[in-house]
Protein backbone atom coordinates (compact mmCIF):
# COMPACT_ATOMS: atom_id res chain seq x y z
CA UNK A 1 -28.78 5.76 -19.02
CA UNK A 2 -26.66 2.63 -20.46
CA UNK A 3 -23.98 5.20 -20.89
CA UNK A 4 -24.03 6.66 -17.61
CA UNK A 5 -23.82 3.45 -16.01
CA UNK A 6 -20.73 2.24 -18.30
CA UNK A 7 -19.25 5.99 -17.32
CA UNK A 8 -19.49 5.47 -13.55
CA UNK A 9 -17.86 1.79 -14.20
CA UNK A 10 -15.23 3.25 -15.62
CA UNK A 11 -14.64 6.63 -13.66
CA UNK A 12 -12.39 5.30 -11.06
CA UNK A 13 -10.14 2.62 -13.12
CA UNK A 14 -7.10 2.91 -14.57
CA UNK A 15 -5.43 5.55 -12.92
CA UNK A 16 -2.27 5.39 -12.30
CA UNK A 17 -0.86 3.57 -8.81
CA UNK A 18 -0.26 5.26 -6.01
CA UNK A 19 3.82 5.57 -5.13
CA UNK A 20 3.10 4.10 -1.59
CA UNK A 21 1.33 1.06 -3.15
CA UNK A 22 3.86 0.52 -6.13
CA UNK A 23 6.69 0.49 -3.73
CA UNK A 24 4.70 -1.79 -1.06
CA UNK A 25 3.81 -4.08 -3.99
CA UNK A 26 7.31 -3.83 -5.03
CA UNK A 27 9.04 -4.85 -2.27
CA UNK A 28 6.25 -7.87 -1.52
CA UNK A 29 6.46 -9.21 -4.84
CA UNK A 30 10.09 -8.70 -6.03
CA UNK A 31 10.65 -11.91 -3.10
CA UNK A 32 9.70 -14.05 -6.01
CA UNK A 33 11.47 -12.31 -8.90
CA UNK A 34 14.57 -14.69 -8.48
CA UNK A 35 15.78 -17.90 -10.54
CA UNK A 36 18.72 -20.19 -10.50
CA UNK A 37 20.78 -20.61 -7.67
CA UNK A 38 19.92 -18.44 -5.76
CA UNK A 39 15.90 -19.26 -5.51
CA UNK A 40 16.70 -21.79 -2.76
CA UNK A 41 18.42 -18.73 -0.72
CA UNK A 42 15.41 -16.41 -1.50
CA UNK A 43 13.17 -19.26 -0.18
CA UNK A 44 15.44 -19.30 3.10
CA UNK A 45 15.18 -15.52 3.85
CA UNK A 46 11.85 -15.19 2.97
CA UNK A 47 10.69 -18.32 4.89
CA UNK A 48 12.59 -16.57 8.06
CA UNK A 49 11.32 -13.25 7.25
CA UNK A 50 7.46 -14.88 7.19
CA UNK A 51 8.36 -16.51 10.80
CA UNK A 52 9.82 -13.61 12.31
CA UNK A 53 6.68 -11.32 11.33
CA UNK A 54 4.19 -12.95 12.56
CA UNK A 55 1.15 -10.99 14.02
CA UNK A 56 -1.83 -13.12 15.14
CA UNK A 57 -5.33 -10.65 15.01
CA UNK A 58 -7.37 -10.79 18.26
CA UNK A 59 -9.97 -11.89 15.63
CA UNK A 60 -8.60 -14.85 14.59
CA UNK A 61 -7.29 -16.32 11.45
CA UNK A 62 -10.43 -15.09 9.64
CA UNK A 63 -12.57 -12.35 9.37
CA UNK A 64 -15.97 -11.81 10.84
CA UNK A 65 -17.20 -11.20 7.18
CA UNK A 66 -15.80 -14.65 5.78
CA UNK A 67 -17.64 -17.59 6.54
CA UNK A 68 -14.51 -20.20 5.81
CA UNK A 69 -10.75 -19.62 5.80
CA UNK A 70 -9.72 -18.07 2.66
CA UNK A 71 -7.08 -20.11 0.97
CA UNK A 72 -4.75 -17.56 -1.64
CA UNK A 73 -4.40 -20.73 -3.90
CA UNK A 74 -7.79 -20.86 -4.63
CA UNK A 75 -9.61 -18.00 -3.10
CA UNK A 76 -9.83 -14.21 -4.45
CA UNK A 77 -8.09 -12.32 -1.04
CA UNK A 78 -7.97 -9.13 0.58
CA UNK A 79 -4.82 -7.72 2.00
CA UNK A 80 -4.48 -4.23 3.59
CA UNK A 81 -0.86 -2.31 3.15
CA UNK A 82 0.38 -0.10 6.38
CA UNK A 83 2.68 2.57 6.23
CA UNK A 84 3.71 3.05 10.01
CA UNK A 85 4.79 6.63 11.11
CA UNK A 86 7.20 4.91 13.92
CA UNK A 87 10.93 4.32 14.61
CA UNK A 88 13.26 1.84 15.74
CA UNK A 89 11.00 -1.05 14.79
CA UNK A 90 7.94 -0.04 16.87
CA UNK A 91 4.76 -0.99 15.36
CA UNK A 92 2.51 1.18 17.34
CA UNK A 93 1.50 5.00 15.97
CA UNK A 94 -0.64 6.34 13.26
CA UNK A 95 -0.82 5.24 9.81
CA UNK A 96 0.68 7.43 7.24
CA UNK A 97 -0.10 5.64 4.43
CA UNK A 98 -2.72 2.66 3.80
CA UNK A 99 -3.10 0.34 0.89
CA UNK A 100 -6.31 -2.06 0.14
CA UNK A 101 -5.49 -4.42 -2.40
CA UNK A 102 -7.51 -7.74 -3.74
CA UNK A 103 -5.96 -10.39 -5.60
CA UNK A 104 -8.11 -12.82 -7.66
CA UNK A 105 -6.35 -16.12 -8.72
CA UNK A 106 -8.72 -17.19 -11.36
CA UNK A 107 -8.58 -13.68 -13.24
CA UNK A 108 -4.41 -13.26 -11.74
CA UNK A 109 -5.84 -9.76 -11.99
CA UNK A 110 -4.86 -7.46 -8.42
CA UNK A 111 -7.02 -4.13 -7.74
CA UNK A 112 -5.32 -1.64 -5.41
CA UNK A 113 -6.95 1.63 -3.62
CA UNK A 114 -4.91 3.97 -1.51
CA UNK A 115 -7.07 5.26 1.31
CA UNK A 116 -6.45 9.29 2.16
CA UNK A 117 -5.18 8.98 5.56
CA UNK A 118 -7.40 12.21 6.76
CA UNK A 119 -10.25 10.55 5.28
CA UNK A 120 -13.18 11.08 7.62
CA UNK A 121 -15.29 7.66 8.93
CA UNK A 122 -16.36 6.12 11.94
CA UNK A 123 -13.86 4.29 13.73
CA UNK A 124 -15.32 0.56 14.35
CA UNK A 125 -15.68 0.17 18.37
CA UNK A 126 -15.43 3.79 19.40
CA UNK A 127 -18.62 5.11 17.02
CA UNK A 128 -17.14 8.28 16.41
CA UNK A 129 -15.98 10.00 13.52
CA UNK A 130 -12.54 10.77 12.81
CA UNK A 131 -9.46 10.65 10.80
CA UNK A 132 -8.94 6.56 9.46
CA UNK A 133 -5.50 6.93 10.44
CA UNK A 134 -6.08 7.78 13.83
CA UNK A 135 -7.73 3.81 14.27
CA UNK A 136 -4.33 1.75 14.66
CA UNK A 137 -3.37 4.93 17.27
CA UNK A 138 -6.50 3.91 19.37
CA UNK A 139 -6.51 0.04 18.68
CA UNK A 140 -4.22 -1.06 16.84
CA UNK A 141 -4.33 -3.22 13.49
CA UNK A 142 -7.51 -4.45 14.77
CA UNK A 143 -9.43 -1.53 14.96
CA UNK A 144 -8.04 -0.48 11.52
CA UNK A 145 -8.74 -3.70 9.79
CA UNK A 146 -12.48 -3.46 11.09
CA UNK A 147 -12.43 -0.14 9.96
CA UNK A 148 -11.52 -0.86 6.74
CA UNK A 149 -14.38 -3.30 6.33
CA UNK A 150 -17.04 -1.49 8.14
CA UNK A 151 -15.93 1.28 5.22
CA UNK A 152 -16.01 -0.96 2.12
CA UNK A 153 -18.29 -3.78 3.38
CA UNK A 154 -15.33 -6.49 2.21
CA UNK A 155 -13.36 -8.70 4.52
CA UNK A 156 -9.56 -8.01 4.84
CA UNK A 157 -8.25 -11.00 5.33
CA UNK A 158 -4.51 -10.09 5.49
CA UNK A 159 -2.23 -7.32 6.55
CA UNK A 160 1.39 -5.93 6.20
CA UNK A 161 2.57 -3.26 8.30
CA UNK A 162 5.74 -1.77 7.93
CA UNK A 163 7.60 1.88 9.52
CA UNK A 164 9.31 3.99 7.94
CA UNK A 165 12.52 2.44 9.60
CA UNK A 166 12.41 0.02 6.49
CA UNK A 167 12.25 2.39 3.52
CA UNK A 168 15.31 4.10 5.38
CA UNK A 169 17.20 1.07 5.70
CA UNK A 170 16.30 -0.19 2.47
CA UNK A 171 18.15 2.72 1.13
CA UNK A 172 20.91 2.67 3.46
CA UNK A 173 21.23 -0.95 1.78
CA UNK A 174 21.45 0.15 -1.70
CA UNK A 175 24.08 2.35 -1.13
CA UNK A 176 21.69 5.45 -1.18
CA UNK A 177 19.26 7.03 -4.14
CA UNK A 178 20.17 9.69 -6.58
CA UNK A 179 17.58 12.49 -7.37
CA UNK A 180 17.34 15.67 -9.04
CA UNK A 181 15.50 18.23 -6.36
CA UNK A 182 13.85 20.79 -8.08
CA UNK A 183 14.74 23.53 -5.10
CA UNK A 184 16.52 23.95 -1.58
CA UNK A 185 14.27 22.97 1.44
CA UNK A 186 14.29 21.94 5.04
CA UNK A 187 12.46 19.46 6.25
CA UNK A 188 12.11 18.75 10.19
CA UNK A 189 11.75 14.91 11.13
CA UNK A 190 9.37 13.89 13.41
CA UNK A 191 12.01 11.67 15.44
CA UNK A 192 14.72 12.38 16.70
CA UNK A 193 17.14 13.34 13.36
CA UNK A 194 16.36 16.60 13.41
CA UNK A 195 16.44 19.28 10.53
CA UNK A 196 17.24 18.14 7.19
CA UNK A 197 18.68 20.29 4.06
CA UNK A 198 17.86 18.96 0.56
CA UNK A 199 19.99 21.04 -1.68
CA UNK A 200 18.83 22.12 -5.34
CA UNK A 201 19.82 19.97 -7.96
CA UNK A 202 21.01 16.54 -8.57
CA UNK A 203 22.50 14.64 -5.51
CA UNK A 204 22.49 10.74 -3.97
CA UNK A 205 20.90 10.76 -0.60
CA UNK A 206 20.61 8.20 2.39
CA UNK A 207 18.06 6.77 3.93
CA UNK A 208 17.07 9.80 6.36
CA UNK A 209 17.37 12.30 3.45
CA UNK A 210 15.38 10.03 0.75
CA UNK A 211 12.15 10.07 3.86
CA UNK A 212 12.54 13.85 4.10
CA UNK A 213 12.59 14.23 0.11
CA UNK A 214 9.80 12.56 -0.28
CA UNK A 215 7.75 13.38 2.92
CA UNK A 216 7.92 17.29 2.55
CA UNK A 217 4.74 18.89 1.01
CA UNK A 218 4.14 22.67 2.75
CA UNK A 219 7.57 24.10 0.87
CA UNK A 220 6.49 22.77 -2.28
CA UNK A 221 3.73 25.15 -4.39
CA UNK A 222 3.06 22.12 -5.78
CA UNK A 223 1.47 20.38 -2.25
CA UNK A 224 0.36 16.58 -2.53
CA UNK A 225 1.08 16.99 -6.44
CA UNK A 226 4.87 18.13 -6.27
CA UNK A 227 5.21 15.55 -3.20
CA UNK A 228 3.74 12.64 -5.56
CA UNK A 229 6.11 13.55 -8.32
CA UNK A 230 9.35 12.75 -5.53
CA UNK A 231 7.53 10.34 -4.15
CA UNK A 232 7.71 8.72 -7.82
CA UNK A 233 11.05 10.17 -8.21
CA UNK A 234 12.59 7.97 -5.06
CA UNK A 235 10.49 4.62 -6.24
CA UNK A 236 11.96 4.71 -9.70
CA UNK A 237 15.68 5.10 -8.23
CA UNK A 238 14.81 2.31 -5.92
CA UNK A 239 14.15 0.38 -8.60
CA UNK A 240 17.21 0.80 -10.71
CA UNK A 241 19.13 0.61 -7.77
CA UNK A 242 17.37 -2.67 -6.91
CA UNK A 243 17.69 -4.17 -10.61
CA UNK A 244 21.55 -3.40 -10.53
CA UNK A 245 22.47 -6.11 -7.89
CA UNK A 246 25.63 -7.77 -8.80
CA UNK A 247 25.56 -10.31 -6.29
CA UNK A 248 22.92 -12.01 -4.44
CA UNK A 249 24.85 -11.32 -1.10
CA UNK A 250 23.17 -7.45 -1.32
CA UNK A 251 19.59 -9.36 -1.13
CA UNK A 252 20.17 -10.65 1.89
CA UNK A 253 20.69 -6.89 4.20
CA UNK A 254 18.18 -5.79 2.05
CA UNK A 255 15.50 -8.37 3.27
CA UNK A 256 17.00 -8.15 6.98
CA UNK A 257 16.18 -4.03 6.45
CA UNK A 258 12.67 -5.15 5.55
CA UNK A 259 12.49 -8.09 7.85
CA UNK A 260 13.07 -6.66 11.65
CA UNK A 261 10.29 -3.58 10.41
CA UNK A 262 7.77 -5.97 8.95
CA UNK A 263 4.42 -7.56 10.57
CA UNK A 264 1.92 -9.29 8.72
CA UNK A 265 -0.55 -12.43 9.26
CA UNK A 266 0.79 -13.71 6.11
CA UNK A 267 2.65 -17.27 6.30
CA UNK A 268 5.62 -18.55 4.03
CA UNK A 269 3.11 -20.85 2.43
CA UNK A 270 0.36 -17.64 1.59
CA UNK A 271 3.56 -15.84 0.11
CA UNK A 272 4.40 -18.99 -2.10
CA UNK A 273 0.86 -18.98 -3.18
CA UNK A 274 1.13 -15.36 -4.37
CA UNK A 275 4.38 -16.41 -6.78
CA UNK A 276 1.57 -16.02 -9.81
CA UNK A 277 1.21 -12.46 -8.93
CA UNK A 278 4.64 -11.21 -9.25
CA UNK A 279 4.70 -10.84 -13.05
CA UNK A 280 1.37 -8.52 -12.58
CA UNK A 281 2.95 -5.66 -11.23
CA UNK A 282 2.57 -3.40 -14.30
CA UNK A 283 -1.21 -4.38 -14.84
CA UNK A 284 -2.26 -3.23 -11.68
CA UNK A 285 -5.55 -1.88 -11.62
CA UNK A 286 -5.50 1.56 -9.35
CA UNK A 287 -8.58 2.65 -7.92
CA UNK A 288 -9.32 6.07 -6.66
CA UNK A 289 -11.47 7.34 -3.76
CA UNK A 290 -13.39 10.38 -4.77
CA UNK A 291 -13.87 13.43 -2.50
CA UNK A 292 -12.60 16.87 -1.16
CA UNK A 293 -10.94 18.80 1.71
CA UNK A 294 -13.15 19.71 4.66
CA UNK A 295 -12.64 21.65 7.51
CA UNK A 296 -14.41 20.07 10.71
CA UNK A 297 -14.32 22.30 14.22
CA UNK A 298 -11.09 23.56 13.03
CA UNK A 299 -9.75 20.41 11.58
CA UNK A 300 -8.89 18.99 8.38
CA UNK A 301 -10.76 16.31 6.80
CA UNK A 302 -10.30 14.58 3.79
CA UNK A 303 -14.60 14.24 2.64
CA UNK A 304 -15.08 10.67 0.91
CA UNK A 305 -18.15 10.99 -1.59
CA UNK A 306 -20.68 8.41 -0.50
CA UNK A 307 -21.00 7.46 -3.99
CA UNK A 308 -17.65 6.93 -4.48
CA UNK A 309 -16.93 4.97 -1.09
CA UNK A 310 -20.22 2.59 -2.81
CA UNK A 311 -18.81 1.72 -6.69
CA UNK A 312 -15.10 1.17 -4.64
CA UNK A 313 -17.08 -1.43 -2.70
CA UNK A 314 -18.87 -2.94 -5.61
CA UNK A 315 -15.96 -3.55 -7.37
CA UNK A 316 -13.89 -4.97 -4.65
CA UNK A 317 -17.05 -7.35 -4.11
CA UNK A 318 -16.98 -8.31 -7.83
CA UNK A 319 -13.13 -8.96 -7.60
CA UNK A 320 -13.40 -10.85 -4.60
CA UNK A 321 -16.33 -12.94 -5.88
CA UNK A 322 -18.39 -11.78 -3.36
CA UNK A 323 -21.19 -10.06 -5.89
CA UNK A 324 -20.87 -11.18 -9.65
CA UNK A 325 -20.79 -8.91 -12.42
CA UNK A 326 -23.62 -7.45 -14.07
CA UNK A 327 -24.11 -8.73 -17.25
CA UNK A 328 -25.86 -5.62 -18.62
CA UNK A 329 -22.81 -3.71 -17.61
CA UNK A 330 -19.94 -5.86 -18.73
CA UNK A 331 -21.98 -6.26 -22.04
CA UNK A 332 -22.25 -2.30 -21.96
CA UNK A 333 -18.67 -1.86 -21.27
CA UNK A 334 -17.64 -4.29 -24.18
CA UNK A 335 -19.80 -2.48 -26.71
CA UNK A 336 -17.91 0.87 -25.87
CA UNK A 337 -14.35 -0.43 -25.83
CA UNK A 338 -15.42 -2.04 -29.12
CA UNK A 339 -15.49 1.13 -30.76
């Protein structure tokens, strides 16, 4: 039994992060990755950033679930990652990709979980069931964020929402990605771009043609798996791209790129507080929802297994300091990894 228990602890950690969230944490972290003269213009463009993206919740400043304002400082804190499927810096639309992540000062430890945007739950306020990422369609980041915590019984206390207009621009920024495509495809944007030809074999592409690289899944044979491997592909030319600046003047389009697509209830002074976190990146602990594809009066569900949905909760709890550890367990777990 002491063994199954240790097994289930361990079932869903350490696998490796989802592209969405390494990229989201990415970009919201590497504002702090700066030294020497040019900290004080970081500060600057993040502080205007912060003050330009300002989205007040019709909750408040706190959630239902917390009885105080959380302080980041001090306080293990929840903060949910949106992906917008939008344009032209509307804010509005489905979710395409969504990101729960806790941070925990004491432990400087962050836990991340990307939610399957079919996944099938009740939508908080309408009582019906249906895909999460239909929730910000019907009402907005509200209605996701209580979602969210109606699904994992945490409180999200913060949010960042940003459309694909940023990871275009971003790109545009950089002066484009390079990639290797493993075959010719067409991929049809959603807006108003049109159709899209990624050619076979090594090439730099823009903005429009990175999103199209690494939104395309029904050409691949490889579905969701082929589609994660560009996915990683893009990120990881991002990054050397990013790494390469020779000048601090290409930080500042950069930021503007991720500025005029960017809202969060975050303030400059809950991003300074998260400085700590910035040197975590690579000990990121991913967590995985567990369950299969469904088909539901002829539409396509992504089935979360109720005993998965529960152990995600527990451990967010735990990391949050909402429910402390089990002793038997951690005890358990340290006898196994002592072997």
């Amino acid at each position: 039994m002491a063994q199954s228990r240790v097994a289930k602890r361990k079932a869903h950690k350490k696998k490796p992060m989802n592209r969405f969230a390494k990229i989201t944490l990415l970009t919201f972290l590497a504002l702090f990755v700066v030294t020497g003269g040019a900290f004080a213009y970081v500060m600057y463009k993040v502080s205007n950033i912060a003050s330009g993206a300002q989205q007040e919740l019709g909750r408040g400043d706190r959630s239902e679930l917390r009885d105080n304002v959380v302080n980041p400082i001090k306080d293990p804190v929840s903060v949910l990652f949106l992906g917008l499927d939008s344009r032209d810096g509307d804010l509005s639309g489905r979710t395409d990709a969504m990101v729960l992540a806790t941070f925990n000062p004491d432990e400087n430890t962050i836990k991340m979980l990307n939610i399957p945007r079919d996944s099938r739950v009740e939508l908080a306020g309408r009582g019906t069931m249906d895909k999460i990422n239909h929730a910000h369609a019907f009402g907005g980041l509200d209605m996701t964020i209580a979602t969210v915590e109606n699904l994992f019984d945490i409180p999200v206390d913060y949010f960042v929402s940003l459309n694909f207009d940023a990871f275009m621009d971003i790109i545009d920024e950089l002066g484009g990605v390079t990639v290797d495509s493993p075959m010719t495809f067409t991929e049809k944007d959603n807006g108003t771009y049109g159709t899209i030809t990624i050619q076979e074999g090594e090439q730099r592409l823009n903005g429009q043609e990175a999103l199209a690289y690494v939104r395309m899944r029904k050409s691949d044979p490889r579905g969701d798996l082929g589609r994660g491997e560009r996915q990683k592909e893009v990120i990881e030319s991002i990054i050397r791209e990013a790494a390469s600046f020779s000048s601090i003047t290409r930080f500042g389009p950069v930021m503007d790129a991720v500025g005029k697509n960017l809202k969060t209830n975050l303030s400059f002074n809950n991003l300074m507080s998260m400085h700590s976190y910035a040197s975590k990146l690579n000990e990121v602990e991913s967590l995985q929802l567990q369950g299969e594809n469904a088909m539901i009066n002829r539409i396509y569900y992504y089935q979360l297994n109720p005993q998965s949905v529960i152990e995600i909760s527990e451990t967010f709890q735990r990391h949050l300091n909402i429910i402390e550890d089990d002793p038997i367990i951690n005890q358990e777990e340290e006898n196994v990894e002592s072997w």
